[in-house]
Protein backbone atom coordinates (compact mmCIF):
# COMPACT_ATOMS: atom_id res chain seq x y z
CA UNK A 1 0.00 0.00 0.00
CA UNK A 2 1.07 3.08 -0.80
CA UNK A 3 0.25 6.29 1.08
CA UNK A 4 1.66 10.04 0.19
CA UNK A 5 1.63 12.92 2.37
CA UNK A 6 2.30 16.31 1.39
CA UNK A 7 3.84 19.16 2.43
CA UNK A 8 4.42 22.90 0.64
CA UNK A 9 7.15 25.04 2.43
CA UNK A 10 9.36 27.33 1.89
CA UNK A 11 12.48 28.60 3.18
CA UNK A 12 14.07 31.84 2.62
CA UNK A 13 17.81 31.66 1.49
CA UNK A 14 19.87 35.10 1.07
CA UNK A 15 17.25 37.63 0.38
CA UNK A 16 15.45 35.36 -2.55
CA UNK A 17 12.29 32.83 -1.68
CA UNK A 18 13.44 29.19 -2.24
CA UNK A 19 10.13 27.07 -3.24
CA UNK A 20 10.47 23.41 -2.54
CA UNK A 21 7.57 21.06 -2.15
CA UNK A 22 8.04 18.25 0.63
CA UNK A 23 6.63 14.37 0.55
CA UNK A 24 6.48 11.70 2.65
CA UNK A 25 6.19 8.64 0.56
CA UNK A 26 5.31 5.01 2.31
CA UNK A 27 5.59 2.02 0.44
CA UNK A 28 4.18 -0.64 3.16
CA UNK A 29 1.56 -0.35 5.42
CA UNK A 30 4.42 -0.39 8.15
CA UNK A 31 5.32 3.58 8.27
CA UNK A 32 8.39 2.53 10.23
CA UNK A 33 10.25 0.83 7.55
CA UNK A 34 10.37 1.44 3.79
CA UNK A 35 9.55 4.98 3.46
CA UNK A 36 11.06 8.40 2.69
CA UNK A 37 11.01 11.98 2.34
CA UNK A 38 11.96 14.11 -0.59
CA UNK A 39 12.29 17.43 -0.84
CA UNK A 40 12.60 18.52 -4.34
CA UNK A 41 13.43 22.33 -5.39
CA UNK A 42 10.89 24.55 -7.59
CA UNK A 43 11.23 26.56 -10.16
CA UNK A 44 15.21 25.71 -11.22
CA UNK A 45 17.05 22.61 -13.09
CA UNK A 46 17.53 19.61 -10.75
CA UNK A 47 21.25 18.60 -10.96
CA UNK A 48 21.22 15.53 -8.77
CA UNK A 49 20.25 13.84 -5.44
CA UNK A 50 21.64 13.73 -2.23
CA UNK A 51 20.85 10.55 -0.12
CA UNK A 52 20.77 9.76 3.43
CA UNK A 53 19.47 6.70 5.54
CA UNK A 54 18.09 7.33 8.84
CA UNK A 55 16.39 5.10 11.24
CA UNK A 56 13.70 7.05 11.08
CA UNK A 57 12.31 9.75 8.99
CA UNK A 58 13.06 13.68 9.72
CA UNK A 59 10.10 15.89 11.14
CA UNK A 60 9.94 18.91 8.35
CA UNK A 61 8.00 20.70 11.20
CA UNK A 62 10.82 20.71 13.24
CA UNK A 63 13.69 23.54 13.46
CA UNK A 64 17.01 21.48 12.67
CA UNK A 65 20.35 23.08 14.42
CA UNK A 66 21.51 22.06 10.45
CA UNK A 67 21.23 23.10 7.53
CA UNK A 68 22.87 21.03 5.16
CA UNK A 69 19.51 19.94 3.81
CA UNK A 70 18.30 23.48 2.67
CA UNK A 71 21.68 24.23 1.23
CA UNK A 72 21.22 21.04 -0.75
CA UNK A 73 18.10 21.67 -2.30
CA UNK A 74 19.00 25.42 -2.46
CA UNK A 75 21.62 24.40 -4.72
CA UNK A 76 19.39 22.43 -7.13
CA UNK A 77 19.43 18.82 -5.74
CA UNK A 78 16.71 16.61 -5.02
CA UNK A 79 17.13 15.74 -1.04
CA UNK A 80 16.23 12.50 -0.16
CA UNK A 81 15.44 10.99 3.20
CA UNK A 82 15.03 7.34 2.78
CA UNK A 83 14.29 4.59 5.89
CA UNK A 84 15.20 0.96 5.02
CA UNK A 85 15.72 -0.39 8.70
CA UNK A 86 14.42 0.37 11.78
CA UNK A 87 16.73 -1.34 13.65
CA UNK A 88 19.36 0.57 16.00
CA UNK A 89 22.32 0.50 15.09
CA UNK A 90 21.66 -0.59 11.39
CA UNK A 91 25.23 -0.64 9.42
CA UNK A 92 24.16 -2.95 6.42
CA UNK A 93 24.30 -6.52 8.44
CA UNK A 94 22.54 -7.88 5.19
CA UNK A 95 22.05 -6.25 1.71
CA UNK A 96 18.50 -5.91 2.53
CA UNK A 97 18.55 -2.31 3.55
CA UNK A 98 20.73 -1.45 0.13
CA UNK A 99 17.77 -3.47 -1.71
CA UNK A 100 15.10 -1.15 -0.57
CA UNK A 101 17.42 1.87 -1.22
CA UNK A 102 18.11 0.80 -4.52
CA UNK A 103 14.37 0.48 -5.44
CA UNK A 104 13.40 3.81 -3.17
CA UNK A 105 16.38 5.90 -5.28
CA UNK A 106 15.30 4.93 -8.62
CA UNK A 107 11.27 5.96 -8.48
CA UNK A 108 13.09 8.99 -6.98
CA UNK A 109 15.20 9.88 -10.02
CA UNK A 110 12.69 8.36 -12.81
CA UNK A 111 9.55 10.80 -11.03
CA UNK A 112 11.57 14.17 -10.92
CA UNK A 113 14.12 13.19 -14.35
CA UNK A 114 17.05 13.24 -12.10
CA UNK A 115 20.82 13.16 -13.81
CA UNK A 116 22.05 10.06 -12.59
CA UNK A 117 25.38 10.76 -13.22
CA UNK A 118 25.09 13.11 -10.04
CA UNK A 119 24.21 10.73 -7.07
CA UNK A 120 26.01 11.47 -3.44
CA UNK A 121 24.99 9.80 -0.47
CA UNK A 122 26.10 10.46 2.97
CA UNK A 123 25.75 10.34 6.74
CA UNK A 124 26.30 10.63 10.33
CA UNK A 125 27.55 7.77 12.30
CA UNK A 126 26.09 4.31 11.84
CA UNK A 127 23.80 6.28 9.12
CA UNK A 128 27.29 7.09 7.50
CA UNK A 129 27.76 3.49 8.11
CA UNK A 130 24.55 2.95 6.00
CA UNK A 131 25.54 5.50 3.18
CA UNK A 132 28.91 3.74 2.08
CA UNK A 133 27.29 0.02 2.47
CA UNK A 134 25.16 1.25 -0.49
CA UNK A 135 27.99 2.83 -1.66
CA UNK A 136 29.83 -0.48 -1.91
CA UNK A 137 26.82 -2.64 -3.34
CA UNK A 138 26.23 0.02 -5.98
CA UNK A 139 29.79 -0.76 -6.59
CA UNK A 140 29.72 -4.36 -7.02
CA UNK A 141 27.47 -4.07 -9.56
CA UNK A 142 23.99 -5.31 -7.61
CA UNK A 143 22.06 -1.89 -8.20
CA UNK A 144 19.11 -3.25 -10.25
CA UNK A 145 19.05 0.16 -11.80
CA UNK A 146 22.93 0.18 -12.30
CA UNK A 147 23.15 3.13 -9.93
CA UNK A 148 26.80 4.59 -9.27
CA UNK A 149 27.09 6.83 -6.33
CA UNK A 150 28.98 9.96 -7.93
CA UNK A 151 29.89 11.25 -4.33
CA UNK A 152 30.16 10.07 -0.48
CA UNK A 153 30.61 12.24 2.79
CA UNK A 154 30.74 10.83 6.03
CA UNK A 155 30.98 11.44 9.30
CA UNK A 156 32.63 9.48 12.14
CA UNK A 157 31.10 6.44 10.77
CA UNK A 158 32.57 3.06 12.63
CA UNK A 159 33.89 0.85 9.49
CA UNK A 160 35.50 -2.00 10.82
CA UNK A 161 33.00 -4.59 12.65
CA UNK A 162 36.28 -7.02 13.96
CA UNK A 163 37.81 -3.72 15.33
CA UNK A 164 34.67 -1.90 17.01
CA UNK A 165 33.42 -6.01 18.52
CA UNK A 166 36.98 -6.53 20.51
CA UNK A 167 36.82 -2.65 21.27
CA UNK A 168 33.74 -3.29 23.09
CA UNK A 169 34.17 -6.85 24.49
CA UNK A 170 37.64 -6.05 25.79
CA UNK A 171 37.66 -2.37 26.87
CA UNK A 172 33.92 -1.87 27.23
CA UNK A 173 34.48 -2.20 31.25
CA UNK A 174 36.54 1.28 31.12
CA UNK A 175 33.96 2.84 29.12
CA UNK A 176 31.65 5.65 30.59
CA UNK A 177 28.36 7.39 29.74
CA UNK A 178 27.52 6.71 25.96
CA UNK A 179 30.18 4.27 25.42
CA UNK A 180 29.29 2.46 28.38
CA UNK A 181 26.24 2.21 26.91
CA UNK A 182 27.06 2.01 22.97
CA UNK A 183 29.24 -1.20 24.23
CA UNK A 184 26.79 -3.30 25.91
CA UNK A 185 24.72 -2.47 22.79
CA UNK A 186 26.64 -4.11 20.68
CA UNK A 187 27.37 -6.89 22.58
CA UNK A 188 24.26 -8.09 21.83
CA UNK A 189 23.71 -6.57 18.18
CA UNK A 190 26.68 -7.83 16.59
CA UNK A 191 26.73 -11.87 17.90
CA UNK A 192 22.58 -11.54 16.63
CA UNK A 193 23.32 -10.66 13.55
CA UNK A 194 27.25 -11.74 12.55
CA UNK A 195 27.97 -14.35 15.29
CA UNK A 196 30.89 -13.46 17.09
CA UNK A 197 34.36 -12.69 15.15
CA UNK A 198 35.95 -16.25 17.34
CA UNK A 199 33.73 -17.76 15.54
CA UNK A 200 32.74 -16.36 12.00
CA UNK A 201 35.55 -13.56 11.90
CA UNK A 202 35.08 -13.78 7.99
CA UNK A 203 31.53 -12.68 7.74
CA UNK A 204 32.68 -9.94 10.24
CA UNK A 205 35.20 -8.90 7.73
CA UNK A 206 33.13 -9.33 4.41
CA UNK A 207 30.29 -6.75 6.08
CA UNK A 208 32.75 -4.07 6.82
CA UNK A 209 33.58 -1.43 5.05
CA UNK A 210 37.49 -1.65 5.79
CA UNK A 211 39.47 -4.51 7.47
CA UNK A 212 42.33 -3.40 9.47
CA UNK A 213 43.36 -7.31 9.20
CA UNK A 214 42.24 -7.99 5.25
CA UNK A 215 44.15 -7.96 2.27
CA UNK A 216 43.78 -4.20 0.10
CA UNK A 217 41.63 -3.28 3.58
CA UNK A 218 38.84 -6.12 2.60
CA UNK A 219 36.06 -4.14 0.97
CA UNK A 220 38.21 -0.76 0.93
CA UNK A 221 38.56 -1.94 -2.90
CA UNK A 222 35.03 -1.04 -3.55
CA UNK A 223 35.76 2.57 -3.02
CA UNK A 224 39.18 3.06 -5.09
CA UNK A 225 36.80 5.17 -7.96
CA UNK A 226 34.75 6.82 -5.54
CA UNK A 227 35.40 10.46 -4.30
CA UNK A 228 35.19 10.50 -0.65
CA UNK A 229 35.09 12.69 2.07
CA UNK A 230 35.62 11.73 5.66
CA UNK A 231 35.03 14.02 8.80
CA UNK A 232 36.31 13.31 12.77
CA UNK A 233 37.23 14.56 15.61
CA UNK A 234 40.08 12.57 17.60
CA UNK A 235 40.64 15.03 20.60
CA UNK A 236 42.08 12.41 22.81
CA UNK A 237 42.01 14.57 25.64
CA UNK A 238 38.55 14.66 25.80
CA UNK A 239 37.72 10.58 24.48
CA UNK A 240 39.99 10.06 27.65
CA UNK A 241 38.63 11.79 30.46
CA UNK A 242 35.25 12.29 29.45
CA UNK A 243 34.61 8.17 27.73
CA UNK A 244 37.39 6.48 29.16
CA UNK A 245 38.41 5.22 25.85
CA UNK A 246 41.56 5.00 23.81
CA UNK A 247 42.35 6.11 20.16
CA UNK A 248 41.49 2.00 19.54
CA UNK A 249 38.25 2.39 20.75
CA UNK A 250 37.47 5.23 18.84
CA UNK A 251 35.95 5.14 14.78
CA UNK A 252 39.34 7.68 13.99
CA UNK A 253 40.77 4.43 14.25
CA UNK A 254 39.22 3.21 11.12
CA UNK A 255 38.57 6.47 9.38
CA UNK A 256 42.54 6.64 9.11
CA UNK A 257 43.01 3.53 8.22
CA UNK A 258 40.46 3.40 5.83
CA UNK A 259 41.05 7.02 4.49
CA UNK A 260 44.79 5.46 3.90
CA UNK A 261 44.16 2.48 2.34
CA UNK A 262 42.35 4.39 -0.30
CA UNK A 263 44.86 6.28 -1.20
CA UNK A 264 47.65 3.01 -1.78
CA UNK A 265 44.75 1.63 -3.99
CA UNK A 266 45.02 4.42 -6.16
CA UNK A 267 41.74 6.94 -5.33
CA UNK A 268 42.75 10.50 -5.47
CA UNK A 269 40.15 11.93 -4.31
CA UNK A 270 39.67 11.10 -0.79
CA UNK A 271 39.76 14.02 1.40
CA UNK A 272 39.91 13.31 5.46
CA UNK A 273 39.18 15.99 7.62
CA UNK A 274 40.35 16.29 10.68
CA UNK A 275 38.57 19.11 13.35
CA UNK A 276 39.62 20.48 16.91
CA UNK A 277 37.37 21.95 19.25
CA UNK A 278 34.01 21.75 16.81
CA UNK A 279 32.09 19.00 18.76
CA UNK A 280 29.07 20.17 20.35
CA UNK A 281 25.46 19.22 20.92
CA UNK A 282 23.02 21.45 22.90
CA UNK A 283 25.83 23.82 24.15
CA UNK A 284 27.56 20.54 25.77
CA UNK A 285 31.28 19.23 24.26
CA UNK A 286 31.04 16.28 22.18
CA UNK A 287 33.15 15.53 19.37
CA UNK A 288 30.60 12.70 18.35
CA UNK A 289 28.33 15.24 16.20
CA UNK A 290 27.40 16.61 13.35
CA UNK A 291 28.87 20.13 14.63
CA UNK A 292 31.90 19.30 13.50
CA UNK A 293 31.21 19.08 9.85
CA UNK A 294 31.56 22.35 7.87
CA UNK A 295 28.49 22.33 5.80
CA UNK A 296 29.15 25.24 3.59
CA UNK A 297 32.36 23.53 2.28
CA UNK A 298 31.08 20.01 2.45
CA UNK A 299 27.97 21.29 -0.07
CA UNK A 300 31.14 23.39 -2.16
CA UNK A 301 33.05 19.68 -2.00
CA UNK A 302 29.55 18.27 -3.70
CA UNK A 303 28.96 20.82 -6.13
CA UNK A 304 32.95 20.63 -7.39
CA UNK A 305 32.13 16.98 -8.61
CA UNK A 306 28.89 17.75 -10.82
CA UNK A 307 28.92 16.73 -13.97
């Protein structure tokens, strides 16, 4: 069943009237799961899309502290909001969630005659997580549409499953407030849906996105034609006191590595940005947030690669 909701807003951008017109789309009678929200600009050329997975849809009602999304679709682009699991933390266990993205994507670009030559995708977190598995399958050729992702920006996503389960079974006991919490999380998420890495360390490493331990960085190969960008914040100081964690226990750890592997495979344009002092949510430190990305020059990074 499918039910549509719309919405008509507008948003004003440097003295001139932005018109963009807002649906929620839901493909199953389960509004939890296989659903999204576009918001596609008015009255100019569409040059592409912009994708990100969430656990759950965005609120249009509500004031973001962000505003990457209106400087997307200020700039022409189709921005998608797309939810293909509502499981916590989803970070592409299976292929099903890049299954219903692929099919979600495509209506997408055939309604509104979108170039597909000009596809990013990106995210926050596990959600960044999310953005480069479909990323990878696009990739390995299982898009049904033969989608390519033109473009991916991330931020702090964890990458290597082997690395982040031994992080948490070994060290989670020294861990405090979220990652006290985040730990005994995944505890139980990753042995329910990967086993444990003592005993199935391969599927561990054939559902990351980089392997620390694999040959070329496992599925870092995937990525060698892809322009990346990568955004963290490894102040130390504050992972330390504040988490009780080491540079191992943090996704830097795998950002590097990953962001380096990249670059002996032969992709040129992978840029890794490293911030100081940007982490905040709600006035309170924390380097874990979207606070540290720049958004004017991550939407300058986007519009650089448009064909």
């Amino acid at each position: 069943m499918r039910l549509l909701f719309f919405t008509l807003a507008y948003t004003f951008f440097s003295l001139s009237l932005i018109a963009q017109n807002s649906t929620y789309v839901y493909l199953d009678d389960d509004s939890t799961i296989n659903c999204y929200l576009k918001i596609v600009p008015e009255n100019q050329k569409i040059k592409g899309i912009v994708i990100r997975d969430y656990s759950s849809l965005p609120d249009i009602n509500k004031k973001s502290p962000y505003k990457i999304g209106d400087l997307i679709v200020q700039n022409g682009f189709v921005m998608l909001y797309a939810t293909t699991s509502n499981v916590f933390p989803e970070m592409g266990y299976t292929d099903t969630p890049a299954i219903l993205l692929d099919e979600i994507v495509n209506e997408v670009i055939v309604a509104h005659n979108i170039p597909r030559q000009n596809i990013f995708i990106g995210g926050m977190s596990s959600s960044g997580t999310r953005a480069l598995q479909y990323t990878r399958f696009c990739a390995q050729g299982k898009s049904k549409y033969g989608i390519k992702i033109k473009g991916a920006f991330v931020n702090d996503p964890p990458l290597d499953f082997e690395r982040f389960y031994f992080s948490a079974k070994n060290n989670g006991k020294n861990f405090t407030d979220g990652m006290a919490w985040e730990a005994e999380l995944m505890m139980k998420i990753f042995p329910e849906h990967l086993g444990t890495p003592e005993e199935n360390l391969e599927k561990y490493r054939s559902r990351s996105i980089y392997s620390q331990f694999a040959k070329d960085g496992g599925n870092a190969i995937y990525f060698k034609n892809t322009p990346i960008i990568l955004f963290h914040e490894p102040d130390m100081d504050w992972w330390e006191k504040e988490r009780g964690c080491s540079y191992y226990d943090i996704n830097s750890f795998d950002i590097t590595g990953f962001a380096d592997q990249l670059s002996k495979l032969g992709n040129s344009d992978v840029s890794l940005v490293t911030t100081s002092g940007k982490g905040f949510e709600k006035g309170e430190r924390k380097c874990h947030s979207w606070s540290i990305v720049d958004e004017d020059f991550l939407m300058q990074w986007i519009m650089d690669r448009v064909d």
